[in-house]
C-alpha atoms as a PDB file:
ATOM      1  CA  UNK A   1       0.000   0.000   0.000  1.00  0.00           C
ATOM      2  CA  UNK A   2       1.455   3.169  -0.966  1.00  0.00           C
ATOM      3  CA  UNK A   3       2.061   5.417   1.893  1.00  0.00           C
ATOM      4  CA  UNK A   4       2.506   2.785   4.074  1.00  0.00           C
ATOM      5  CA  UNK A   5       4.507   2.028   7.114  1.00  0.00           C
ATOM      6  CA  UNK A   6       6.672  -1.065   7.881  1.00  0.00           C
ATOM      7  CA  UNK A   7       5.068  -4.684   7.489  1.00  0.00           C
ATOM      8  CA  UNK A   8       2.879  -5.426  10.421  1.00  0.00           C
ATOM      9  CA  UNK A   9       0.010  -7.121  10.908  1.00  0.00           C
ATOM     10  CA  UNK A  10      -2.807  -4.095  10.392  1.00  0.00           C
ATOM     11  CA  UNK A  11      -1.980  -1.284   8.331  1.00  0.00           C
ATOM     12  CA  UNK A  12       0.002   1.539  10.240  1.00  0.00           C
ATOM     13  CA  UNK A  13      -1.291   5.666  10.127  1.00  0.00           C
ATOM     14  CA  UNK A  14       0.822   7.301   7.102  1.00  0.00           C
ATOM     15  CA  UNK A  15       3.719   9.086   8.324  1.00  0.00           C
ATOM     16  CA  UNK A  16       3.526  13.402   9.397  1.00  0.00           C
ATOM     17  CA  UNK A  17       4.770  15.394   5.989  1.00  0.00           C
ATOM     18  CA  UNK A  18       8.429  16.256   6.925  1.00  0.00           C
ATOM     19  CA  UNK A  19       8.222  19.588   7.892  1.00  0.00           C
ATOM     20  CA  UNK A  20       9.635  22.860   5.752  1.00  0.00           C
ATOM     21  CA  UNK A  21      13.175  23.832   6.107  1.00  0.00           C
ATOM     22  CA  UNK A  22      13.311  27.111   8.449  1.00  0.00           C
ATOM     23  CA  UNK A  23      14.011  30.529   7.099  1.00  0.00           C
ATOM     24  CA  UNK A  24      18.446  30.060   6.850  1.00  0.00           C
ATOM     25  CA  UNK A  25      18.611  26.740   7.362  1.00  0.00           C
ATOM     26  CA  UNK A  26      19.998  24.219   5.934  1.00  0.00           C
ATOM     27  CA  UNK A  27      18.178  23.910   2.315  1.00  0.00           C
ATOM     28  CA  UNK A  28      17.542  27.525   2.170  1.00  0.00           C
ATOM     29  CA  UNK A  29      17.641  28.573  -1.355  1.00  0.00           C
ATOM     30  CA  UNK A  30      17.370  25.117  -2.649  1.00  0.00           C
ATOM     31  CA  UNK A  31      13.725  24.302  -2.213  1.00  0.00           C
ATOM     32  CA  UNK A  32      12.134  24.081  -5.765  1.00  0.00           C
ATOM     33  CA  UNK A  33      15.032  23.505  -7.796  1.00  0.00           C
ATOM     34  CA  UNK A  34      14.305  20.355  -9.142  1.00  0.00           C
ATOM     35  CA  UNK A  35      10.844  22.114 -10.547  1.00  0.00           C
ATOM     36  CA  UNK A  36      12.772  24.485 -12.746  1.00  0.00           C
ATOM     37  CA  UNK A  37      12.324  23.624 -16.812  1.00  0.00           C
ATOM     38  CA  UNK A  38      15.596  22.062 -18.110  1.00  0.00           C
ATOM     39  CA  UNK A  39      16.770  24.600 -20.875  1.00  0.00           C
ATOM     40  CA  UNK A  40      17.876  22.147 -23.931  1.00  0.00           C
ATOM     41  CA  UNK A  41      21.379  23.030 -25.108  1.00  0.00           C
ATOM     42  CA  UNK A  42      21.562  23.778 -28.846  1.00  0.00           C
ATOM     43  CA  UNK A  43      24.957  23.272 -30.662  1.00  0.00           C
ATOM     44  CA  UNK A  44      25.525  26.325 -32.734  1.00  0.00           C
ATOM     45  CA  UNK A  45      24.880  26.105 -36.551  1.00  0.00           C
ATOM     46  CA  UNK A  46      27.854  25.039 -38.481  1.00  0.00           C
ATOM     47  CA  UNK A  47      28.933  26.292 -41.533  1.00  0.00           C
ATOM     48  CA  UNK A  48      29.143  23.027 -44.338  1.00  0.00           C
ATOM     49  CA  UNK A  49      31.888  23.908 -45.846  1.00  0.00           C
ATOM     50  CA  UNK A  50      34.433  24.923 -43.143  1.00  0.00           C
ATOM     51  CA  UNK A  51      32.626  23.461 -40.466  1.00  0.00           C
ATOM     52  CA  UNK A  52      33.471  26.134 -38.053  1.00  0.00           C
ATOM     53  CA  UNK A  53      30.609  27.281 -36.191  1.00  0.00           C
ATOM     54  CA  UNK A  54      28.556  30.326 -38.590  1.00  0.00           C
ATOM     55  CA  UNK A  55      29.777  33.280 -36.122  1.00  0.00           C
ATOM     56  CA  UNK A  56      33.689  32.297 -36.836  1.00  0.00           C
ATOM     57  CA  UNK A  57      33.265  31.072 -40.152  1.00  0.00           C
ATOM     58  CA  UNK A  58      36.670  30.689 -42.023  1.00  0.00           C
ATOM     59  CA  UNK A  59      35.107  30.615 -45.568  1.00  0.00           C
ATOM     60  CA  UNK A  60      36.133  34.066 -46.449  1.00  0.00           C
ATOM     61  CA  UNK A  61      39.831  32.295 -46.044  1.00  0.00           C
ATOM     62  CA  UNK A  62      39.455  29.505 -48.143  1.00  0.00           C
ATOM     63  CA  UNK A  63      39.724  29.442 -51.991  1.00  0.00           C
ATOM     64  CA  UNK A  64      36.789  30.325 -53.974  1.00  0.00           C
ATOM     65  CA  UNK A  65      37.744  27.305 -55.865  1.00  0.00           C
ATOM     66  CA  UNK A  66      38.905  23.542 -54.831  1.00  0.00           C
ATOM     67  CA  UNK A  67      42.683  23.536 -56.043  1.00  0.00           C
ATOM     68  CA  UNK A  68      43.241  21.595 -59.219  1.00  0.00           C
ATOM     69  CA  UNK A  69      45.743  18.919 -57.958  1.00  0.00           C
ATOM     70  CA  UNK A  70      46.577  15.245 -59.436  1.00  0.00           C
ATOM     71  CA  UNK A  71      47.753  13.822 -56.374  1.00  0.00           C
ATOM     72  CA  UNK A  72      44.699  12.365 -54.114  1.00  0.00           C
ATOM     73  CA  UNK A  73      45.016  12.329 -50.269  1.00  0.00           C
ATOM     74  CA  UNK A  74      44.040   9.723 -48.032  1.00  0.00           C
ATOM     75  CA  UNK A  75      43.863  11.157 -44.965  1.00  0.00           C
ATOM     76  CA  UNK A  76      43.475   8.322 -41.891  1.00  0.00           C
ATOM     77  CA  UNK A  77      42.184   9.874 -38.695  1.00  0.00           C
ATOM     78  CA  UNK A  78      42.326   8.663 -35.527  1.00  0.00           C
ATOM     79  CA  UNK A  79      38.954   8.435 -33.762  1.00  0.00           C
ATOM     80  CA  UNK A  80      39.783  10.954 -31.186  1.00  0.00           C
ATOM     81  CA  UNK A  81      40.861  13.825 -33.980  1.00  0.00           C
ATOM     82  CA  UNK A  82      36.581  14.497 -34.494  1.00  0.00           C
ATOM     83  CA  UNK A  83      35.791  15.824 -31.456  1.00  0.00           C
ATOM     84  CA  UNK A  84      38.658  18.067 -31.298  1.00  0.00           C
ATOM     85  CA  UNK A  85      37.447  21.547 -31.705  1.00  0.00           C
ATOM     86  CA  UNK A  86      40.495  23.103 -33.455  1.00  0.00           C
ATOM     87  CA  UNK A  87      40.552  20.343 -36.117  1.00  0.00           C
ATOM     88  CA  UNK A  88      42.453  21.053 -39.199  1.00  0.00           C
ATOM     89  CA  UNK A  89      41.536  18.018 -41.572  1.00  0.00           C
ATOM     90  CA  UNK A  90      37.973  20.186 -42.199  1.00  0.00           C
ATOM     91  CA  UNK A  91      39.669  22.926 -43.384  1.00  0.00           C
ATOM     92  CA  UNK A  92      42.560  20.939 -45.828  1.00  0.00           C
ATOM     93  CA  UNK A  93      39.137  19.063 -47.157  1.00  0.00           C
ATOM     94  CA  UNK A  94      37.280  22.444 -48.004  1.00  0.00           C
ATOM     95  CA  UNK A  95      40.385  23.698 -50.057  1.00  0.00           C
ATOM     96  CA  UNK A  96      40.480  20.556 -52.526  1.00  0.00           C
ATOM     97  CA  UNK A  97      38.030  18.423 -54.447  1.00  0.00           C
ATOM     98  CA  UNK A  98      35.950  16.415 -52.968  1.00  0.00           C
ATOM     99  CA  UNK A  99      37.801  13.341 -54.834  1.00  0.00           C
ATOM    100  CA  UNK A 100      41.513  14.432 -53.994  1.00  0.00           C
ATOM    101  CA  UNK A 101      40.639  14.283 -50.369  1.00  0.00           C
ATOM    102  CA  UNK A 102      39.085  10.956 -48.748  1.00  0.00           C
ATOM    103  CA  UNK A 103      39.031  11.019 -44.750  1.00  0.00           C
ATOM    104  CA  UNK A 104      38.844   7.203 -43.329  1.00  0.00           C
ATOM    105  CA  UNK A 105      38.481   6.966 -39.294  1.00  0.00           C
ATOM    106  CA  UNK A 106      39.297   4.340 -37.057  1.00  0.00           C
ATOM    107  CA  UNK A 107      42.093   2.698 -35.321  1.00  0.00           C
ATOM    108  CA  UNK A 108      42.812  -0.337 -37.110  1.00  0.00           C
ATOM    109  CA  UNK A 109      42.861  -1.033 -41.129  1.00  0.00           C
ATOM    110  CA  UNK A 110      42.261  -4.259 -42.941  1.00  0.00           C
ATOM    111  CA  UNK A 111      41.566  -5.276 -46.688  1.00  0.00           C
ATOM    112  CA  UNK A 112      38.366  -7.002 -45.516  1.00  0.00           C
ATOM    113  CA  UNK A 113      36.870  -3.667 -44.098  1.00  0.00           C
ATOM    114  CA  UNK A 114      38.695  -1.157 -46.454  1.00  0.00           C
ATOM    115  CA  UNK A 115      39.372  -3.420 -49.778  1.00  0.00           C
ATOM    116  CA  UNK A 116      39.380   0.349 -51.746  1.00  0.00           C
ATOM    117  CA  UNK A 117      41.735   1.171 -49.336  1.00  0.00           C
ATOM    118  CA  UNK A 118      44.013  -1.786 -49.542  1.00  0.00           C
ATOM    119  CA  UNK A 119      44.555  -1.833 -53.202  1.00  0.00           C
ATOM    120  CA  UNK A 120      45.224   1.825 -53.203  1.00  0.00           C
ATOM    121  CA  UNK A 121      48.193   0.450 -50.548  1.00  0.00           C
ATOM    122  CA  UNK A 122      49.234  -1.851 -53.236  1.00  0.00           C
ATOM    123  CA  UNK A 123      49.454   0.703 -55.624  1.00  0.00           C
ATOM    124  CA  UNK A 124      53.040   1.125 -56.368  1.00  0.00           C
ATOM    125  CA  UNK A 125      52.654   5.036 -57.051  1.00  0.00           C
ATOM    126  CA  UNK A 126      50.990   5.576 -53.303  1.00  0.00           C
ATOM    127  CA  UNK A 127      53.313   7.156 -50.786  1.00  0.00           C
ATOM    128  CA  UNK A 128      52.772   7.288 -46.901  1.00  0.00           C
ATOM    129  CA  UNK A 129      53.755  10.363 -45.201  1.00  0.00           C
ATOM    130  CA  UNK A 130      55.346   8.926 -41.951  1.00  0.00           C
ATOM    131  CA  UNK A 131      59.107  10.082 -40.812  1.00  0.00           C
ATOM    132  CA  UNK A 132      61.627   7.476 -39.702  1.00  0.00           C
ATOM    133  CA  UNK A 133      64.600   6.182 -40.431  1.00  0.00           C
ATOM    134  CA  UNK A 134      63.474   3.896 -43.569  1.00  0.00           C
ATOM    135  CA  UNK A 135      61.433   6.881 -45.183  1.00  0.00           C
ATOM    136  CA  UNK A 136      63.008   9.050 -48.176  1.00  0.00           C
ATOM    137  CA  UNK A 137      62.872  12.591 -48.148  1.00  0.00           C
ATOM    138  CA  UNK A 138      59.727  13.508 -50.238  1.00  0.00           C
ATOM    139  CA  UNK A 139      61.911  15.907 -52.798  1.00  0.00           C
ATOM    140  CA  UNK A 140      63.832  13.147 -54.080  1.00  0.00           C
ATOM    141  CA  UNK A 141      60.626  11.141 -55.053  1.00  0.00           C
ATOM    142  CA  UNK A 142      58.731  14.044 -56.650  1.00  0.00           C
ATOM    143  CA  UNK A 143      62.087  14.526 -58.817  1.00  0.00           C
ATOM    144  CA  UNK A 144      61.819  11.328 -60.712  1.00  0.00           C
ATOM    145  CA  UNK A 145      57.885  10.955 -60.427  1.00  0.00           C
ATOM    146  CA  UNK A 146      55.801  12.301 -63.366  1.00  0.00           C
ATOM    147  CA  UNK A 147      52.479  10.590 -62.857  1.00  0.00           C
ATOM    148  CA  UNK A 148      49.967  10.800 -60.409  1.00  0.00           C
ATOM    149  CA  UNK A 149      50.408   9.586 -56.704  1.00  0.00           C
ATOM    150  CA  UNK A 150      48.274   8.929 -53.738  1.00  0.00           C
ATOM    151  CA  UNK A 151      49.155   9.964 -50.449  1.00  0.00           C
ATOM    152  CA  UNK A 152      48.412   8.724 -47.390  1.00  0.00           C
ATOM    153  CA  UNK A 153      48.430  10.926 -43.890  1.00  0.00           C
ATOM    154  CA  UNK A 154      47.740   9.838 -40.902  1.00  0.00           C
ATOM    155  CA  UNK A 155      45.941  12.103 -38.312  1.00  0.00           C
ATOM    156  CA  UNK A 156      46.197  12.249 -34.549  1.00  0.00           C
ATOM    157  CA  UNK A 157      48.402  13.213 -32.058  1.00  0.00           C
ATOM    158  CA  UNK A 158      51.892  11.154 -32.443  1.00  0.00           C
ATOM    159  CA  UNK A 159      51.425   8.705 -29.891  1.00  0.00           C
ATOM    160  CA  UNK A 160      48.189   7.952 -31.999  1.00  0.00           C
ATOM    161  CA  UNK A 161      49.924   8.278 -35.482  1.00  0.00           C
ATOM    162  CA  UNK A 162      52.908   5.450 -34.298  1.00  0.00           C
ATOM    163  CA  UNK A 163      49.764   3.337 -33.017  1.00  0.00           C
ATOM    164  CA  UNK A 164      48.024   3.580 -36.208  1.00  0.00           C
ATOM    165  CA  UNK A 165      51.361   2.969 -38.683  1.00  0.00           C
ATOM    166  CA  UNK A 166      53.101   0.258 -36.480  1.00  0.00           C
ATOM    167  CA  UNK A 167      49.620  -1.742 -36.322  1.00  0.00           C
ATOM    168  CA  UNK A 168      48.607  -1.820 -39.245  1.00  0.00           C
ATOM    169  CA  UNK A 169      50.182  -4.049 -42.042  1.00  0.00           C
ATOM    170  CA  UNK A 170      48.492  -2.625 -44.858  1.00  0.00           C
ATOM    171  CA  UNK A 171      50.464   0.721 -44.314  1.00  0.00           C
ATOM    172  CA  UNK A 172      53.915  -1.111 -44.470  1.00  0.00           C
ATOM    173  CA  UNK A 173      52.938  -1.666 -48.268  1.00  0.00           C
ATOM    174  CA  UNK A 174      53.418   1.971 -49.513  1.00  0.00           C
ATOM    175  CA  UNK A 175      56.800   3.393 -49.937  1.00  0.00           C
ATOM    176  CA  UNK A 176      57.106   5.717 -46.729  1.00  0.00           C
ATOM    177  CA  UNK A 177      58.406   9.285 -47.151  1.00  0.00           C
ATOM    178  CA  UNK A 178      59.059  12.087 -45.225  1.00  0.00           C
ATOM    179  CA  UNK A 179      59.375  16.169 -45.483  1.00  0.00           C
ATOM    180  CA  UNK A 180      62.634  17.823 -44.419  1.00  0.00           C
ATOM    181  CA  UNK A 181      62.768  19.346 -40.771  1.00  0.00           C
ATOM    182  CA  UNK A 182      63.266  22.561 -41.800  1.00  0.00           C
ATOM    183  CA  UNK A 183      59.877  23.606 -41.518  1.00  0.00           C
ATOM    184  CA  UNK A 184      58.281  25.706 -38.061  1.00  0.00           C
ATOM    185  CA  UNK A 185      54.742  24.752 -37.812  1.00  0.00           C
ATOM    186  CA  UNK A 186      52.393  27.711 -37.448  1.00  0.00           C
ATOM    187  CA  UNK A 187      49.874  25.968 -35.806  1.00  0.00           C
ATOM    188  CA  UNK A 188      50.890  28.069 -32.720  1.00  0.00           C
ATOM    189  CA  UNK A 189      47.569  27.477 -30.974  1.00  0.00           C
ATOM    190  CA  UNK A 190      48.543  23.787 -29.874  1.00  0.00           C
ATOM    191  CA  UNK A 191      51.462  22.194 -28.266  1.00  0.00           C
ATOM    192  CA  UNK A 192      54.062  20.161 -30.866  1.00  0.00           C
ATOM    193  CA  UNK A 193      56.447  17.691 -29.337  1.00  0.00           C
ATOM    194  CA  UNK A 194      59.126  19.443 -31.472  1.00  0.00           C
ATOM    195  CA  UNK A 195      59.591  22.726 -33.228  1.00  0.00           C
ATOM    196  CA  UNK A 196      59.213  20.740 -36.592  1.00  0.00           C
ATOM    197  CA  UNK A 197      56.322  18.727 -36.254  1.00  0.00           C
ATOM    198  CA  UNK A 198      53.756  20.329 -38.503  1.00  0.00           C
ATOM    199  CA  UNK A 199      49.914  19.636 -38.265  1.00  0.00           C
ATOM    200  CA  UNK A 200      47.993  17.510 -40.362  1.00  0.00           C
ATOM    201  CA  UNK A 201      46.904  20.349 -42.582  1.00  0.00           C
ATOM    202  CA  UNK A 202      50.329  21.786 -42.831  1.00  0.00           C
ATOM    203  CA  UNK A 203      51.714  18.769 -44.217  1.00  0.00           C
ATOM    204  CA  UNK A 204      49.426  17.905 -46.519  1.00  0.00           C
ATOM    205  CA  UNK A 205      50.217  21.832 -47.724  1.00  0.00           C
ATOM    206  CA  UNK A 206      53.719  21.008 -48.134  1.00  0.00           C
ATOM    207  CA  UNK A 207      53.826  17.593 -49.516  1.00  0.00           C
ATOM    208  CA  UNK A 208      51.148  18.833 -52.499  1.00  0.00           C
ATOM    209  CA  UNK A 209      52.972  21.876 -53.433  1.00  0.00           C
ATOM    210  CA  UNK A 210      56.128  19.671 -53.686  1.00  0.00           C
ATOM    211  CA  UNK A 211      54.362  17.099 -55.815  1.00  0.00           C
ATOM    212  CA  UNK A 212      52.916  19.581 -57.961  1.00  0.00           C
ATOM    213  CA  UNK A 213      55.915  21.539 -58.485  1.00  0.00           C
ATOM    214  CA  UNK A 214      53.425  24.295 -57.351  1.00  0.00           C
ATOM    215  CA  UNK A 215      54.432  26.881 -54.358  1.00  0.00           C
ATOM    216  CA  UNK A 216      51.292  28.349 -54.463  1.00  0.00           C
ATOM    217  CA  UNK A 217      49.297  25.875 -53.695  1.00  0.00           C
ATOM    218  CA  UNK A 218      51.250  25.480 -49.871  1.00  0.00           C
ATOM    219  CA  UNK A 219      50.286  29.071 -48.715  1.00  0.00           C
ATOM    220  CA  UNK A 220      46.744  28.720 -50.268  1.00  0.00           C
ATOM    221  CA  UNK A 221      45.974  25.652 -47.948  1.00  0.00           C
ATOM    222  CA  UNK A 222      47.954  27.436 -44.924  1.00  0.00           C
ATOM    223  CA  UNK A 223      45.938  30.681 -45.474  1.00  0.00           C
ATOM    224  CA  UNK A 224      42.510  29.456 -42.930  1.00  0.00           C
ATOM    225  CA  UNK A 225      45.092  28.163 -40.368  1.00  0.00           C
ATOM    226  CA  UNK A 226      47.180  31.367 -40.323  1.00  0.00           C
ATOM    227  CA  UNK A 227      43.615  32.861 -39.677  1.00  0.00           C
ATOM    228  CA  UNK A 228      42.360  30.467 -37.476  1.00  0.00           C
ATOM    229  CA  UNK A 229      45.055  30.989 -35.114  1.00  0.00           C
ATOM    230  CA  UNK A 230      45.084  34.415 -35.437  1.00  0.00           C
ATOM    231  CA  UNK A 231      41.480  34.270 -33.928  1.00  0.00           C
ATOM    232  CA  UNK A 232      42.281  32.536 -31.474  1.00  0.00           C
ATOM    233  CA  UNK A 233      45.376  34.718 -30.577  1.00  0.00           C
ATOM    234  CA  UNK A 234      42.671  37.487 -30.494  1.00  0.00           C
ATOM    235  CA  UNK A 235      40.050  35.897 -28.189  1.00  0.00           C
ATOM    236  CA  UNK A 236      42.422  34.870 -25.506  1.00  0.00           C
ATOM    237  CA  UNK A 237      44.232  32.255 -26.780  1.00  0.00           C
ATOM    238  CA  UNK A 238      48.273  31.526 -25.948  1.00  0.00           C
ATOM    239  CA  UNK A 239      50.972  30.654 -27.871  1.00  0.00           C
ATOM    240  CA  UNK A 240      52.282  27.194 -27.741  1.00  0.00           C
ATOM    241  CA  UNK A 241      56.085  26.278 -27.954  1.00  0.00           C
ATOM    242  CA  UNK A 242      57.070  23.153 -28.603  1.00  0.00           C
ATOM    243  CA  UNK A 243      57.971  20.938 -25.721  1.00  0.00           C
ATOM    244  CA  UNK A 244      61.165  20.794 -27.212  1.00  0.00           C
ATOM    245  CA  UNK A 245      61.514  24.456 -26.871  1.00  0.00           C
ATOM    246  CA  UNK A 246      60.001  24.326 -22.806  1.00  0.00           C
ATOM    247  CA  UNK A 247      62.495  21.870 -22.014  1.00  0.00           C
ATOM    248  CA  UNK A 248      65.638  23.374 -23.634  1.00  0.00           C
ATOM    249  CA  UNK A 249      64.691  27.086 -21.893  1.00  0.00           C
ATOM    250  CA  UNK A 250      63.584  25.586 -18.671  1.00  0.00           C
ATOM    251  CA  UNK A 251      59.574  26.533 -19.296  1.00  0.00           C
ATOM    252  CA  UNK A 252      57.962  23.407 -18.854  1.00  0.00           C
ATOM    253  CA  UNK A 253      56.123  24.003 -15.400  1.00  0.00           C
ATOM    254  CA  UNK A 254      54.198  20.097 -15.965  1.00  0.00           C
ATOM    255  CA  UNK A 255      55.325  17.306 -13.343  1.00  0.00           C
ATOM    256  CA  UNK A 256      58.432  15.107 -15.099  1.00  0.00           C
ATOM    257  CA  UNK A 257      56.879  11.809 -16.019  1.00  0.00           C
ATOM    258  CA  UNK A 258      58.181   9.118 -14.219  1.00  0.00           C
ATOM    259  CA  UNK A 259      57.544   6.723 -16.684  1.00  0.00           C
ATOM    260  CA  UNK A 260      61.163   5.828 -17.726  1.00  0.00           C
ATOM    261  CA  UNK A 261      60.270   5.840 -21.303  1.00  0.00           C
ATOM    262  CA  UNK A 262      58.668   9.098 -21.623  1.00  0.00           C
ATOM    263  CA  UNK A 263      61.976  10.588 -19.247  1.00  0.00           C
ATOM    264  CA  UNK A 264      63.947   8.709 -22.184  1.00  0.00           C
ATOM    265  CA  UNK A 265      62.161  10.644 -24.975  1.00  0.00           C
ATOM    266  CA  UNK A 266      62.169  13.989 -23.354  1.00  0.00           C
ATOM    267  CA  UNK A 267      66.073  13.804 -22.705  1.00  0.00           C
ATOM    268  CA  UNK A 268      66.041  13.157 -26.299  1.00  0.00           C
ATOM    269  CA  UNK A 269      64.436  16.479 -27.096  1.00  0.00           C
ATOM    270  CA  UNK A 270      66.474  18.455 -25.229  1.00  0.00           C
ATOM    271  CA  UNK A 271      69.736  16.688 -26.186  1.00  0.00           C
ATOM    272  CA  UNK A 272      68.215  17.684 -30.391  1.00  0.00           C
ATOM    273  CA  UNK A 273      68.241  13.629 -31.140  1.00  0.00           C
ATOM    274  CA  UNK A 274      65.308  12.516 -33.194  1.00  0.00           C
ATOM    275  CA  UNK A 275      63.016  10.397 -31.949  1.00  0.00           C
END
């Protein structure tokens, strides 16, 4: 019976209504609370090009055109790269065609789930964008090679770009090449391990202006980023240095790691030995 006390034999008298918190109490202010409407929260209209939100569109920044390129990018993206607000990928899509620029996400690659995928691995003019010591410096390739290559980049942070290349066989397949440290990324709103590592978006600039022999084409693509961060500078925003740079100037105010390999690579930064 609803209302009821504890199981006896006849049915006990319902219980006294608690009685109202006092004026200062404990409570006070709280009473009714739970009555309020809940407000729905609305996600702010994207724009479907850019896919910044409409009130910081980057559109105006973009060219009015998708570049005219040979070279197709395939562009694998770790899971964790989509709900990232300061993405890049969106913004290297919007500046070429839609069939120059294929994003696949996920963590792990075979040729039963991605068979286009696989035989574009197989392809003997596809190169894979990953540094290292078996990788050939992307000039020397684009030298000798007159038709059209696929690219593949992989997109994540670089703990999640060595997960994705190392575990996945299909990416051994492609000849692997790399761009020449030389390079300061300008991505200044987010924190590099090295002065050299360039964003997703920023390499993809540099390896299609050096396979089209076409300059041009680099600070198009880099043109929303320079203005994305310089948003960002404007609302608030800090610059990032490199943890490469913190470390060698004494600036890095985080806790050490104490994971011995993590202590190992950091060393390495300071010390200017690749890793």
């Amino acid at each position: 019976m609803e209302g009821s006390g504890g199981g006896g034999g006849g049915a006990a008298p319902a219980p006294a209504p608690a009685p109202a918190p006092a004026a200062g109490g404990e409570g006070d202010g709280c009473e009714g609370l739970w009555e309020l409407p809940v407000e729905r929260c609305e996600r702010r209209p994207v724009c479907g090009r850019c896919r910044r939100p409409q009130k910081v569109c980057l559109c105006p920044f973009l060219p009015v055109h998708p570049l005219k390129v040979s070279t197709c990018l395939y562009i694998v993206q770790h899971p964790a790269e989509e709900s990232r607000v300061l993405r890049t990928v969106p913004l290297l899509a919007a500046c070429l065609p839609p069939d120059k620029c294929k994003i696949l996400v996920g963590r792990r690659f075979n040729e039963d789930r991605y068979p286009e995928l696989a035989t574009v691995c197989r392809n003997p003019n596809t190169l894979i964008l990953y540094p290292g010591a078996e990788a050939t410096n992307l000039e020397e390739i684009a030298v000798v090679s007159s038709s059209p290559s696929v690219m593949i980049i992989i997109d994540g942070t670089w703990s999640q770009a060595k997960d994705i290349f190392y575990k996945n066989s299909l990416f051994r397949l492609p000849k692997q090449v790399q761009l020449k440290p030389s390079i300061s990324s300008q991505y200044v709103i987010r924190t590099q391990p090295t002065n050299t590592c360039l964003s997703t978006l920023e390499c993809a600039a540099v390896a299609l202006s050096i396979m089209e022999k076409n300059k041009s084409i680099q600070e198009t693509i880099l043109h929303p980023l320079q203005a994305l961060c310089s948003f960002q500078l404007q609302h608030g925003a800090q610059i990032h240095h490199s943890k490469e740079h913190l470390l060698k100037n004494g600036l890095y105010d985080k806790p050490m790691p104490k994971n011995k390999r993590k202590l190992r690579r950091m060393e390495l930064l300071v010390n200017n030995i690749k890793i």
